[in-house]
Protein backbone atom coordinates (compact mmCIF):
# COMPACT_ATOMS: atom_id res chain seq x y z
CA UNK A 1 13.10 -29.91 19.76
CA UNK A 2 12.04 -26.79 17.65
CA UNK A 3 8.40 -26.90 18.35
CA UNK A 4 9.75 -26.09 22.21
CA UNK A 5 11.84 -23.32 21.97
CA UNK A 6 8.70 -21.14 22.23
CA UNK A 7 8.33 -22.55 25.69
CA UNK A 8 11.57 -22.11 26.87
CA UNK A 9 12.05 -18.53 25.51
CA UNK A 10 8.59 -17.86 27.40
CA UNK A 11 9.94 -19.35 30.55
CA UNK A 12 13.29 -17.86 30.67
CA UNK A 13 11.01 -14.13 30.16
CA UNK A 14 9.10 -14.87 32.70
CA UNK A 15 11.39 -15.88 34.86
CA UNK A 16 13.18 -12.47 34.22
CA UNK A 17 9.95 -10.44 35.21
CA UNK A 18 9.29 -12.98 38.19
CA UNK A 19 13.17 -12.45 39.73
CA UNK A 20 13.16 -8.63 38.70
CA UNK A 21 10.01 -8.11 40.90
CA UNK A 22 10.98 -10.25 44.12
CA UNK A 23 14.67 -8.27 44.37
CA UNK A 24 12.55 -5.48 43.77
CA UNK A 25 10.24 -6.28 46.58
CA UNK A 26 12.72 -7.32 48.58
CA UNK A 27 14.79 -4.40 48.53
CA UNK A 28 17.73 -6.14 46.90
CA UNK A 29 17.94 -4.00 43.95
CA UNK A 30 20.46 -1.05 44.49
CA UNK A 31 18.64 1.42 41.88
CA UNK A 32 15.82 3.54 42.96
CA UNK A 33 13.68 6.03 41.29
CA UNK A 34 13.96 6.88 38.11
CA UNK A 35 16.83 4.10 37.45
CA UNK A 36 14.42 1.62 38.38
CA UNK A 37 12.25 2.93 36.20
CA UNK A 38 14.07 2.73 32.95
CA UNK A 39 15.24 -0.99 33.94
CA UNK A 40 11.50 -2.26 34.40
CA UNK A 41 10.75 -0.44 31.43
CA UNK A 42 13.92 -2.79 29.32
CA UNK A 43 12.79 -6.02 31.09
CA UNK A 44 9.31 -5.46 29.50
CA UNK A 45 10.76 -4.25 26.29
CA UNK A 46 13.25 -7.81 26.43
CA UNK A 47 10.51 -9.92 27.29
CA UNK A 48 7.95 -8.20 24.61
CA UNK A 49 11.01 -9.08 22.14
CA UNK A 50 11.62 -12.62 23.39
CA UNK A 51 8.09 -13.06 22.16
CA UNK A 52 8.56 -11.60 19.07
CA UNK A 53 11.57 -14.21 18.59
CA UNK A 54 9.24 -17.07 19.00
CA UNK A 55 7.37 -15.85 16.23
CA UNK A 56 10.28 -14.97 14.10
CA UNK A 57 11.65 -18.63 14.57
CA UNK A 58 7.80 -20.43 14.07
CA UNK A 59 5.09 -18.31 11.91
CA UNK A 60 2.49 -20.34 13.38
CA UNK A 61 2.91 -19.16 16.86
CA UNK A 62 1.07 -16.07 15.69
CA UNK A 63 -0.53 -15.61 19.17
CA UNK A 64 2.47 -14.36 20.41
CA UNK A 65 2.34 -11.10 19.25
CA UNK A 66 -0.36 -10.37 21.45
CA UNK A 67 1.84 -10.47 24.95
CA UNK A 68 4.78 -9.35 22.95
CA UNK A 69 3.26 -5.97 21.41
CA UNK A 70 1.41 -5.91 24.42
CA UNK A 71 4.98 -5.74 26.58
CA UNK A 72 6.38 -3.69 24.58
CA UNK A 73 3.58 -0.96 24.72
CA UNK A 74 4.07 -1.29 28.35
CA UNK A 75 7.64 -0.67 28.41
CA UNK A 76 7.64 2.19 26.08
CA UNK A 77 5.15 3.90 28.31
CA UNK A 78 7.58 3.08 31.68
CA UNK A 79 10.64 4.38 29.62
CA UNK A 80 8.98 7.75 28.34
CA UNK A 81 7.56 8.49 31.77
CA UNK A 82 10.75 8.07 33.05
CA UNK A 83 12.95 10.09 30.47
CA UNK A 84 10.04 12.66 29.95
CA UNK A 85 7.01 12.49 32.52
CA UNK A 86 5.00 15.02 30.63
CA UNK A 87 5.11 13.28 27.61
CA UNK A 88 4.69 9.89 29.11
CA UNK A 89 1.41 10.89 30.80
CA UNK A 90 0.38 12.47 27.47
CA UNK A 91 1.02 9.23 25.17
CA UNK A 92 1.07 6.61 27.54
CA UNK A 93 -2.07 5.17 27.25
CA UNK A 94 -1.74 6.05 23.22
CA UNK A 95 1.20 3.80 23.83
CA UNK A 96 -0.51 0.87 25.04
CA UNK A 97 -3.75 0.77 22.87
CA UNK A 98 -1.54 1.30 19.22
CA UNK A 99 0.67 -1.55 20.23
CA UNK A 100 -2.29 -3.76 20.83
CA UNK A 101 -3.73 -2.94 17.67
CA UNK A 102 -0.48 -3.26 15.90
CA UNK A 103 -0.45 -6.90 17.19
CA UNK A 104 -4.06 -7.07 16.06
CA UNK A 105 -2.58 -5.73 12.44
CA UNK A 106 0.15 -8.20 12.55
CA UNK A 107 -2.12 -11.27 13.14
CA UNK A 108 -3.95 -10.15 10.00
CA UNK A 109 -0.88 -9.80 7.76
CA UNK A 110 0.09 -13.24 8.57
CA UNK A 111 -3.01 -15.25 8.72
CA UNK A 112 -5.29 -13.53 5.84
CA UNK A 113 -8.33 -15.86 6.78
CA UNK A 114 -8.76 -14.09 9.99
CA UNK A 115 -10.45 -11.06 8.86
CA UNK A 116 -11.89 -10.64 11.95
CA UNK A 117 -8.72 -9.32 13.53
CA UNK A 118 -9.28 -5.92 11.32
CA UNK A 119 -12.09 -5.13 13.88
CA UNK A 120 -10.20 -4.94 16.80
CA UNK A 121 -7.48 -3.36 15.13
CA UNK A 122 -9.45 -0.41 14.13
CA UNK A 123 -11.26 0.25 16.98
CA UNK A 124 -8.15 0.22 19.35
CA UNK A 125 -5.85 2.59 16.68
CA UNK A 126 -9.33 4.74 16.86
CA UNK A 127 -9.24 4.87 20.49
CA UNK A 128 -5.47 5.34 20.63
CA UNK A 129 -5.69 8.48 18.19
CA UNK A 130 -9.09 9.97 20.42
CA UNK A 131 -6.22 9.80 23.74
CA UNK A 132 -3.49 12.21 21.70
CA UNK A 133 -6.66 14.81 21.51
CA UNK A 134 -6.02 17.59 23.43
CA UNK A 135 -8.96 17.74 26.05
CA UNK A 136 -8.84 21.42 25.65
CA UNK A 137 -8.94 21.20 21.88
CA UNK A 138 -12.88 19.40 22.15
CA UNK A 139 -15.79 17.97 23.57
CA UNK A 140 -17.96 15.21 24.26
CA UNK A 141 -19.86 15.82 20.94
CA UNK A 142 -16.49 16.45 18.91
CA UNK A 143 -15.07 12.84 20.68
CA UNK A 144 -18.33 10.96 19.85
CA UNK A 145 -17.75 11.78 16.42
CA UNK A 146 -14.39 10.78 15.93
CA UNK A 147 -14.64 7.43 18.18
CA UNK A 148 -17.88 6.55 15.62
CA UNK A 149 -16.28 8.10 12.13
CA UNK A 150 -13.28 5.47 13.54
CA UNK A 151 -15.37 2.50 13.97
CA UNK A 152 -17.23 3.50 10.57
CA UNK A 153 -13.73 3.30 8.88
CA UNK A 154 -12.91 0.07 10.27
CA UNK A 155 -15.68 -1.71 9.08
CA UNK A 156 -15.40 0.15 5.64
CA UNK A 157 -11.72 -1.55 5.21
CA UNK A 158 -13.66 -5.33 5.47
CA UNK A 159 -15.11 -4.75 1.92
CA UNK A 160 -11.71 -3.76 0.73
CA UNK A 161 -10.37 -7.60 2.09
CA UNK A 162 -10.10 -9.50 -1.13
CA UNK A 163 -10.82 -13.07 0.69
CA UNK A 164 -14.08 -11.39 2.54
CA UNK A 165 -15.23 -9.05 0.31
CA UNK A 166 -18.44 -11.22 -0.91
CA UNK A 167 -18.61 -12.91 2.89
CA UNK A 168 -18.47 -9.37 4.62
CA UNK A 169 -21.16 -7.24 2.63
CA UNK A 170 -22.90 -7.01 5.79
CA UNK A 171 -20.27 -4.46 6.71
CA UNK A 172 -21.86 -1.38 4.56
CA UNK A 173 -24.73 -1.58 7.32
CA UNK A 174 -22.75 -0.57 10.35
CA UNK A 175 -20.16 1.11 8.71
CA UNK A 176 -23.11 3.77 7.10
CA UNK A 177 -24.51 4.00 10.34
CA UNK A 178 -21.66 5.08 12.09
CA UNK A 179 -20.57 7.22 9.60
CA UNK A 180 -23.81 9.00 9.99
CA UNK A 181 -23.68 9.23 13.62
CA UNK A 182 -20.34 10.34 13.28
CA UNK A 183 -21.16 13.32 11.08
CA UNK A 184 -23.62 14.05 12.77
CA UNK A 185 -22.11 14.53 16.31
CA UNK A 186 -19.37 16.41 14.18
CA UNK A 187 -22.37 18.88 13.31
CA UNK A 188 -23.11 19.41 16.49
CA UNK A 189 -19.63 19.75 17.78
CA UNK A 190 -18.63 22.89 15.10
CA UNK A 191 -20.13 23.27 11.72
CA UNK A 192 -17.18 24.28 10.56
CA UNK A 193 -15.81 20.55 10.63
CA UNK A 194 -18.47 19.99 7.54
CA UNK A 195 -15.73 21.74 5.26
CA UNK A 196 -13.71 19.12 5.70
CA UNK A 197 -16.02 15.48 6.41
CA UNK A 198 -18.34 15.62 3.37
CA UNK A 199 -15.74 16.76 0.34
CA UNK A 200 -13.19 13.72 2.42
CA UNK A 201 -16.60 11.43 2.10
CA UNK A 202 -17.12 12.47 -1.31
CA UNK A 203 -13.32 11.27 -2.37
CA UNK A 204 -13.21 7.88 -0.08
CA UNK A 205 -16.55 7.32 -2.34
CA UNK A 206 -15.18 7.94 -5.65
CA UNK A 207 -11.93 5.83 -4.77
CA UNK A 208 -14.17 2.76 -3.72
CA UNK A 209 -15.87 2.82 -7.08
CA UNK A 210 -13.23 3.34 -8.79
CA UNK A 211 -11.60 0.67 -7.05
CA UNK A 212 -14.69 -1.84 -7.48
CA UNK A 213 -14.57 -0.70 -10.89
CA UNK A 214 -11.01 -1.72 -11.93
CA UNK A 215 -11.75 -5.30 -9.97
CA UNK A 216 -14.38 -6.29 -12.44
């Protein structure tokens, strides 16, 4: 009976979204506006959680955090734009990608053999920090360069996973490469963020040997 509670607490969330959206269509739903709003916003955020209570109940039903981050992400972003537009619109779509990554995160932290979830993970938290930028604060160049420093970093945590770190040597190859471009398209964005990339580079280097040293 166990292995079908995940099914059930699925069915009674979507049933929740399914019966929240025909009143709605239907006009049966005395809110409007903003009230309606925040109540979409808590059916995602109950039905993200109902997920997340599969999971709690049955470890191996680790999928689940992918439509239950993923609902939550979406409710957060429906509350905030409700409570606080500006802010919504500024973090919303921050919003969304972290709490796919975080699932990402999550999937790692309980199955260690998928390694492969690090890479997703990475590049969405990269893409969800690049969205809090300020468009006025930079350019394309200065953009580039963070997106690629990102996705250097990601693939410079795989030789850090203990159960991949002899399988996933490969990983130096990209990650150097788009480190470089990075820096690069840094340079070319404002010299003056050398002062801070290559002394930073020069530290995440001495940590890594330090740390390959104390493994041997």
């Amino acid at each position: 009976m166990a292995k079908h509670n995940w099914k059930i607490a699925v069915g009674v969330g979507f049933i929740l979204l399914g019966g929240l959206t025909l009143a709605f269509n239907m006009n049966l739903l005395p809110v409007a506006g903003r009230a309606w709003e925040l109540l979409a916003g808590v059916v995602f955020v109950v039905a993200g959680l109902v997920f997340l209570g599969v999971l709690a109940g049955d470890r191996e039903a680790w999928w689940t955090v992918f439509p239950g981050f993923s609902l939550l992400g979406v409710g957060a972003v429906i509350i905030t734009g409700a409570l606080a537009p500006r802010v919504g619109n500024y973090i919303g779509g921050a919003l969304v990608l972290g709490s796919v990554s975080l699932a990402f995160w999550l999937v790692f932290l309980l199955r260690r053999e998928f390694w492969w979830a690090l890479i997703p993970a990475g590049v969405l938290l990269t893409l969800a920090g690049i969205t809090l930028v300020p468009a006025t604060a930079t350019h394309g160049d200065l953009t580039a360069g963070l997106l690629f420093l990102g996705l250097a970093a990601t693939f410079l945590l795989l030789l850090f996973v203990p159960r991949a770190q002899d399988r996933q040597a490969w990983a130096w190859i990209p990650a150097v490469i788009l480190g470089m471009l990075g820096v690069g398209l840094f340079f070319f964005a404002d010299a003056r963020f050398l002062n801070l990339i290559f002394p930073s580079a020069l530290i995440l280097g001495g940590v890594y040997l330090i740390y390959r040293s104390l493994q041997k």
